[in-house]
Protein backbone atom coordinates (compact mmCIF):
# COMPACT_ATOMS: atom_id res chain seq x y z
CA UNK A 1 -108.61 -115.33 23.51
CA UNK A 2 -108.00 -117.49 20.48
CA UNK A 3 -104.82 -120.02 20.99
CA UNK A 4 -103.86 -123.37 19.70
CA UNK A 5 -102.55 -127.00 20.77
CA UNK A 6 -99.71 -128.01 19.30
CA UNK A 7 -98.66 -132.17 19.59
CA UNK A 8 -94.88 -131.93 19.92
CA UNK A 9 -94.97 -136.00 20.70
CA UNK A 10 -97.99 -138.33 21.01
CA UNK A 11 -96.28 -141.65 21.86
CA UNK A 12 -95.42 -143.42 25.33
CA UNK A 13 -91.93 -143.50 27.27
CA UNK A 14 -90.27 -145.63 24.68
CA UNK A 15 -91.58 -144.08 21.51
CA UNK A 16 -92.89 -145.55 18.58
CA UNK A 17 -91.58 -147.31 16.38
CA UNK A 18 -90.27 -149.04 19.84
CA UNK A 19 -86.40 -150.04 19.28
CA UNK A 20 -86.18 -153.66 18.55
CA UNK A 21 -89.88 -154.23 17.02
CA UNK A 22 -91.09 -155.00 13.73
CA UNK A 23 -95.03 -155.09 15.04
CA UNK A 24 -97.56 -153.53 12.26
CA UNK A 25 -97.35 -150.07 14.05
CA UNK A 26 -93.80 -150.51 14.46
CA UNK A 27 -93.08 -150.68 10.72
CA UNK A 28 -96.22 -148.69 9.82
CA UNK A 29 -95.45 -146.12 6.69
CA UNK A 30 -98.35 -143.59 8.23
CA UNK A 31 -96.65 -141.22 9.81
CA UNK A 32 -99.37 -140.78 12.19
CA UNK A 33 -97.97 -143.89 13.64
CA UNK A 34 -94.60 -142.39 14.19
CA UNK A 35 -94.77 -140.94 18.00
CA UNK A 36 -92.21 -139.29 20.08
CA UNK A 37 -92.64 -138.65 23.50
CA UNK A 38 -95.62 -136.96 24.85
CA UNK A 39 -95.21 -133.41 25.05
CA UNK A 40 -97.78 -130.57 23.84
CA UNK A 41 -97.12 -126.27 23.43
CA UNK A 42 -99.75 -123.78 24.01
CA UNK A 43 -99.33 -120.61 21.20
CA UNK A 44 -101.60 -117.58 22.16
CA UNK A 45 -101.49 -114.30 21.65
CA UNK A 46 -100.63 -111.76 24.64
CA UNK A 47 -101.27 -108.00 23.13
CA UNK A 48 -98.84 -107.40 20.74
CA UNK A 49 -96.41 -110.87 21.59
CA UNK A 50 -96.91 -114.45 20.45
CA UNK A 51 -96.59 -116.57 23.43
CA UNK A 52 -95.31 -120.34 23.58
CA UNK A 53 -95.80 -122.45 26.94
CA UNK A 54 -94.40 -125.95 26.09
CA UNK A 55 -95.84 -129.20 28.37
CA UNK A 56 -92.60 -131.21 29.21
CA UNK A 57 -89.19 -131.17 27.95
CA UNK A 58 -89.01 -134.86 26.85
CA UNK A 59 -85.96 -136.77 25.36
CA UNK A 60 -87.72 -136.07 21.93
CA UNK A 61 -87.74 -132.61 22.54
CA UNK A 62 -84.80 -130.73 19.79
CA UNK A 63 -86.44 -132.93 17.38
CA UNK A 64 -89.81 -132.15 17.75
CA UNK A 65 -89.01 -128.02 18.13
CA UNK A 66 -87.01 -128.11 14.65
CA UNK A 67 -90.04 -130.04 13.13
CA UNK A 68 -91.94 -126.64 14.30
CA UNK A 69 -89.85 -124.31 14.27
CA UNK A 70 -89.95 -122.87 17.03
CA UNK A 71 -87.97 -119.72 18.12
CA UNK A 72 -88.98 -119.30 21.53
CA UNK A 73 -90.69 -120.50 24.87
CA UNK A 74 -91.51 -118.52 27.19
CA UNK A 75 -92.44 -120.74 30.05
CA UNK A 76 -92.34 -124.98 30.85
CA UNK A 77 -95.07 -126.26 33.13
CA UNK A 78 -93.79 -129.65 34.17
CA UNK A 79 -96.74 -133.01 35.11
CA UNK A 80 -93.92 -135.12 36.75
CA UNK A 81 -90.18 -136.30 36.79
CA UNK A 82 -90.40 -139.09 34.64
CA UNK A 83 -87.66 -139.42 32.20
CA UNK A 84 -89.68 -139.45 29.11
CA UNK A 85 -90.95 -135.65 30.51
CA UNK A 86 -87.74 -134.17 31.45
CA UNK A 87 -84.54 -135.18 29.80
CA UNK A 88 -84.96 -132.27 26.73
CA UNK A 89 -84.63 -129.81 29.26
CA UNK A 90 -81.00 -128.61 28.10
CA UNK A 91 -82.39 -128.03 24.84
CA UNK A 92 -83.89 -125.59 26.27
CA UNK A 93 -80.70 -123.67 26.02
CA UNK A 94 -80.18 -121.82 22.54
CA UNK A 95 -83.62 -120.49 23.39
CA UNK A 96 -83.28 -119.28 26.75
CA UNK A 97 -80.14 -117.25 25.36
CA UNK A 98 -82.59 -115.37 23.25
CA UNK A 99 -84.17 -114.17 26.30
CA UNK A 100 -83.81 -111.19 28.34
CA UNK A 101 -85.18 -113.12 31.32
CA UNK A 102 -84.52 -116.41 32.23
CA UNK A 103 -87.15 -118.62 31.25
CA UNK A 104 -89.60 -119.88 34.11
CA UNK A 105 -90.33 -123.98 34.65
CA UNK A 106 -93.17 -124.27 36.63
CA UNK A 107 -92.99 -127.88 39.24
CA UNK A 108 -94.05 -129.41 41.74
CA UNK A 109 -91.42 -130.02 44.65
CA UNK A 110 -91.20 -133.64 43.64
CA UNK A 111 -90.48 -132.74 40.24
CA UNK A 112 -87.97 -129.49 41.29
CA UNK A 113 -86.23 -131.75 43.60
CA UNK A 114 -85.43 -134.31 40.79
CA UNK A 115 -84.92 -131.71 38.30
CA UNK A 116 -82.16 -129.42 40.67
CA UNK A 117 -80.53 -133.53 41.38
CA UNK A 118 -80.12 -134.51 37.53
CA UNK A 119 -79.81 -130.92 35.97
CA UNK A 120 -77.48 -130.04 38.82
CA UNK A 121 -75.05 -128.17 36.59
CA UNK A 122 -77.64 -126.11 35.21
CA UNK A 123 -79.32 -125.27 39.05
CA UNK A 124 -75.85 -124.76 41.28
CA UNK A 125 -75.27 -121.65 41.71
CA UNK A 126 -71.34 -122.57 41.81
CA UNK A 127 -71.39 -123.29 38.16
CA UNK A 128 -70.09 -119.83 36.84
CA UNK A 129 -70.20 -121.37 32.87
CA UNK A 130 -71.88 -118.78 31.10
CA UNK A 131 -73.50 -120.88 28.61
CA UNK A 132 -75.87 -122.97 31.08
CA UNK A 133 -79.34 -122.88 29.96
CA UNK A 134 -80.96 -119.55 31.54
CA UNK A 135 -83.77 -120.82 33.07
CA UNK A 136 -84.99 -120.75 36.69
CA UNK A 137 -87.41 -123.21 38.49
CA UNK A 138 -90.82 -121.48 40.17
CA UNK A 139 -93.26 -123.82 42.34
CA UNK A 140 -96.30 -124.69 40.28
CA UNK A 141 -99.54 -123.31 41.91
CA UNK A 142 -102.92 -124.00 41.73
CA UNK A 143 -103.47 -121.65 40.00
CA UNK A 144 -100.67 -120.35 37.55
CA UNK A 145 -100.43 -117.39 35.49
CA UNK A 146 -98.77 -116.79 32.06
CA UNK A 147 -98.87 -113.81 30.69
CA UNK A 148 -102.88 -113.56 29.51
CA UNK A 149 -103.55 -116.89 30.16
CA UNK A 150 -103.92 -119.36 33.50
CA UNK A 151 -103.29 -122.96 33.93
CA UNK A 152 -105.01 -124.56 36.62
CA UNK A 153 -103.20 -127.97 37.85
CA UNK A 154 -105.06 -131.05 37.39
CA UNK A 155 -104.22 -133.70 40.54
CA UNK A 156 -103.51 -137.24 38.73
CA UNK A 157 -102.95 -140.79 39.79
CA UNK A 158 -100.17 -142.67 37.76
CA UNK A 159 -100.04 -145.92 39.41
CA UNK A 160 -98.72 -145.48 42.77
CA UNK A 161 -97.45 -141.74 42.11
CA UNK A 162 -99.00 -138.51 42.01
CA UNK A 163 -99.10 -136.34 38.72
CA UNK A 164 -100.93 -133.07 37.63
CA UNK A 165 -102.44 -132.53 34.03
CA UNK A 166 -103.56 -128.88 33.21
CA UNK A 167 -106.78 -127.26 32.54
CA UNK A 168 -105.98 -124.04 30.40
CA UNK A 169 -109.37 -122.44 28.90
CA UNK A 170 -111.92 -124.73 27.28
CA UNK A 171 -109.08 -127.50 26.97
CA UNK A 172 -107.66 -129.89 29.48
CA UNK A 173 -103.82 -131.94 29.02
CA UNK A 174 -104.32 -135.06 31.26
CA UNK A 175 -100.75 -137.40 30.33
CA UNK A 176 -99.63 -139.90 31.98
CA UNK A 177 -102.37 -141.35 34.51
CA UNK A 178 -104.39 -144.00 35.65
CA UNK A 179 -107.02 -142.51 37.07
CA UNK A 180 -108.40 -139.16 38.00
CA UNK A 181 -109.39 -138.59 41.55
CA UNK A 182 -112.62 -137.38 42.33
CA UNK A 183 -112.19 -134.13 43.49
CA UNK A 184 -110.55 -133.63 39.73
CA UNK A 185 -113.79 -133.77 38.03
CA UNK A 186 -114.63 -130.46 38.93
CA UNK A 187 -111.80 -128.80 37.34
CA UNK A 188 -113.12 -130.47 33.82
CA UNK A 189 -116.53 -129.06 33.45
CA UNK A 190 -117.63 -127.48 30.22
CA UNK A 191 -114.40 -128.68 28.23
CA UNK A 192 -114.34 -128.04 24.42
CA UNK A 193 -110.92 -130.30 24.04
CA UNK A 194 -109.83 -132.70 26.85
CA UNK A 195 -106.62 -134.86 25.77
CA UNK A 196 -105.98 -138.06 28.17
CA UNK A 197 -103.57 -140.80 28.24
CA UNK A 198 -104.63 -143.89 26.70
CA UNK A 199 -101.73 -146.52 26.19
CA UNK A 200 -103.27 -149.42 24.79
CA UNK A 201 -105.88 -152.37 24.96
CA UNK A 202 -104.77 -154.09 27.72
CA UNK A 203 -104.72 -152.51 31.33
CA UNK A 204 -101.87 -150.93 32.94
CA UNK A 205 -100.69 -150.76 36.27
CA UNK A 206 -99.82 -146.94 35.61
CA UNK A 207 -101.68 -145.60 32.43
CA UNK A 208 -105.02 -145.65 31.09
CA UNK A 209 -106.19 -148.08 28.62
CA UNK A 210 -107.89 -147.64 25.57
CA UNK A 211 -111.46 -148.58 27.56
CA UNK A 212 -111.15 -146.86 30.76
CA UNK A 213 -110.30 -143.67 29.06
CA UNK A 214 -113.26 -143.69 26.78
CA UNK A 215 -115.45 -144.52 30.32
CA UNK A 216 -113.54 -140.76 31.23
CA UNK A 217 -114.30 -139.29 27.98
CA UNK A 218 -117.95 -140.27 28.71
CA UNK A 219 -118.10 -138.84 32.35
CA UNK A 220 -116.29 -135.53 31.60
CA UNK A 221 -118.51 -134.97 27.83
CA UNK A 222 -116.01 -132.95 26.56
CA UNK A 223 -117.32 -131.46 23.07
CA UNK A 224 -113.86 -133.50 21.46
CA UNK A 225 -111.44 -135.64 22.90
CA UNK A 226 -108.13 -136.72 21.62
CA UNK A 227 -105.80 -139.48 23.08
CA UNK A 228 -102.52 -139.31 23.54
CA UNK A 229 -99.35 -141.22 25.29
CA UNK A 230 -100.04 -144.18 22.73
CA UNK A 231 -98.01 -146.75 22.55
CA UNK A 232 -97.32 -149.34 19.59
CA UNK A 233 -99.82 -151.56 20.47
CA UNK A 234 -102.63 -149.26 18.70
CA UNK A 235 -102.29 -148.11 15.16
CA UNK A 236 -103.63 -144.76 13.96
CA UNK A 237 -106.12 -145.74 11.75
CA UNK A 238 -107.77 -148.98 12.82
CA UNK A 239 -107.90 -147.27 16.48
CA UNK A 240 -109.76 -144.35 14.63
CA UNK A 241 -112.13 -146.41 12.81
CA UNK A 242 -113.87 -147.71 15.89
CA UNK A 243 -113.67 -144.65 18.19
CA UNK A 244 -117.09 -142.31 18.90
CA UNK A 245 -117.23 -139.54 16.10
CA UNK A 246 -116.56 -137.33 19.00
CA UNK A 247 -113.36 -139.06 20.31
CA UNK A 248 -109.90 -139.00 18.12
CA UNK A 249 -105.95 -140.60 18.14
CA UNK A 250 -103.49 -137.48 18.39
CA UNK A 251 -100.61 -137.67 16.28
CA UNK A 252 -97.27 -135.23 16.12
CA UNK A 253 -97.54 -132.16 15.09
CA UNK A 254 -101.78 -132.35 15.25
CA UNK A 255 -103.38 -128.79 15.41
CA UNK A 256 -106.39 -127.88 17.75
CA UNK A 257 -107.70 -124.40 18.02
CA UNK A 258 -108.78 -123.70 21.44
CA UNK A 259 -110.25 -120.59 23.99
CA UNK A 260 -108.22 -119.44 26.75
């Protein structure tokens, strides 16, 4: 079925422009280099219902769903407890009011164990106010299905931690990670659109420079690839300029039709 990537945020855990910087990128006027934090929504079609599965609730995250308008999401799959991935999640709350069901968020147990500890007013069950968001968590499988479409987790390395990216269709979300295990690959045959952290020039103890990731984007041959997770040491344009025609910079609120 026909669906599309939406970029809620493209930028790294402190955003961009970065508080207290006045680098080029920093005080760019494209608004391509203007990135909240990294968060993507899935919009397909299931028979006669538009569906919406958002990528991480980040700190960014009322923003970016007034910027599109969205109405509705109808389930969260989570990649790790990070701050920068999490903190929106009580934004979640007009929406899940909306619903007649409470809205699913799909985690590992890491990530459900620090979720229940900092959302613990919205997860204990002796908190009677009726205004909590209506949500409720579900363990994320290896397979997980929603509605008419299935997200298969990705096992990542980010630094000395363990995350999960998603493969969903012809497209793959790979955030936050500094390297891909082996036994990964297979899960990212055949990709149309593979999006994959790439922070900056320099290496990283816990992300994926601008090289390295362009050494994935070569192993994987993905028909396009996109980076994300950017931080404000690359700007838009001049990154653009010197990438493969095949690879690109995301940027917020960035389009990409894909197949589930």
């Amino acid at each position: 079925m026909q669906a599309e990537i939406v970029f809620l945020g493209s930028g790294t855990s402190m955003g961009v422009p970065t508080l207290g910087c006045g680098c080029a990128v920093c005080t760019s006027i494209d608004p391509r280099d203007r990135r909240m934090r990294p968060s993507i929504i899935v919009l397909f079609r299931d028979g006669d219902s538009e569906r919406c599965v958002l990528i991480d609730t980040g700190p960014d995250f009322r923003q970016q769903a007034l910027r599109e308008n969205l109405h509705t999401i109808d389930a969260v799959l989570y990649t790790h407890a990070h701050a920068d991935h999490i903190l929106g999640l009580d934004d979640l709350r007009p929406l899940s009011f909306k619903n007649l069901r409470k809205i699913p968020l799909y985690a590992d147990q890491t990530t459900t164990q620090v979720l229940q500890q900092v959302f613990a007013y919205t997860f204990s069950e002796d908190n009677k106010y009726p205004y909590k968001a209506r949500v409720e968590l579900r363990p994320l499988k290896e397979y997980t299905r929603i509605f008419g479409a299935e997200f298969a987790t990705v096992p990542l390395v980010h630094g000395t931690l363990k995350t999960v990216g998603f493969r969903f269709g012809n497209a793959a979300y790979l955030t936050d990670m500094s390297d891909i295990p082996e036994t990964s690959f297979a899960l990212l045959q055949d990709l149309d659109v593979l999006i994959v952290d790439a922070l900056r020039r320099t290496p990283h103890p816990s992300h994926s420079n601008l090289e390295t990731s362009l050494k994935f984007v070569e192993k994987i041959r993905p028909r396009l690839a996109y980076f994300t997770h950017i931080a404000h040491d690359l700007g838009h344009v001049e990154t653009e300029n010197e990438l493969p025609a095949h690879v690109h910079m995301a940027y917020d609120g960035l389009r990409i039709p894909i197949e589930l």
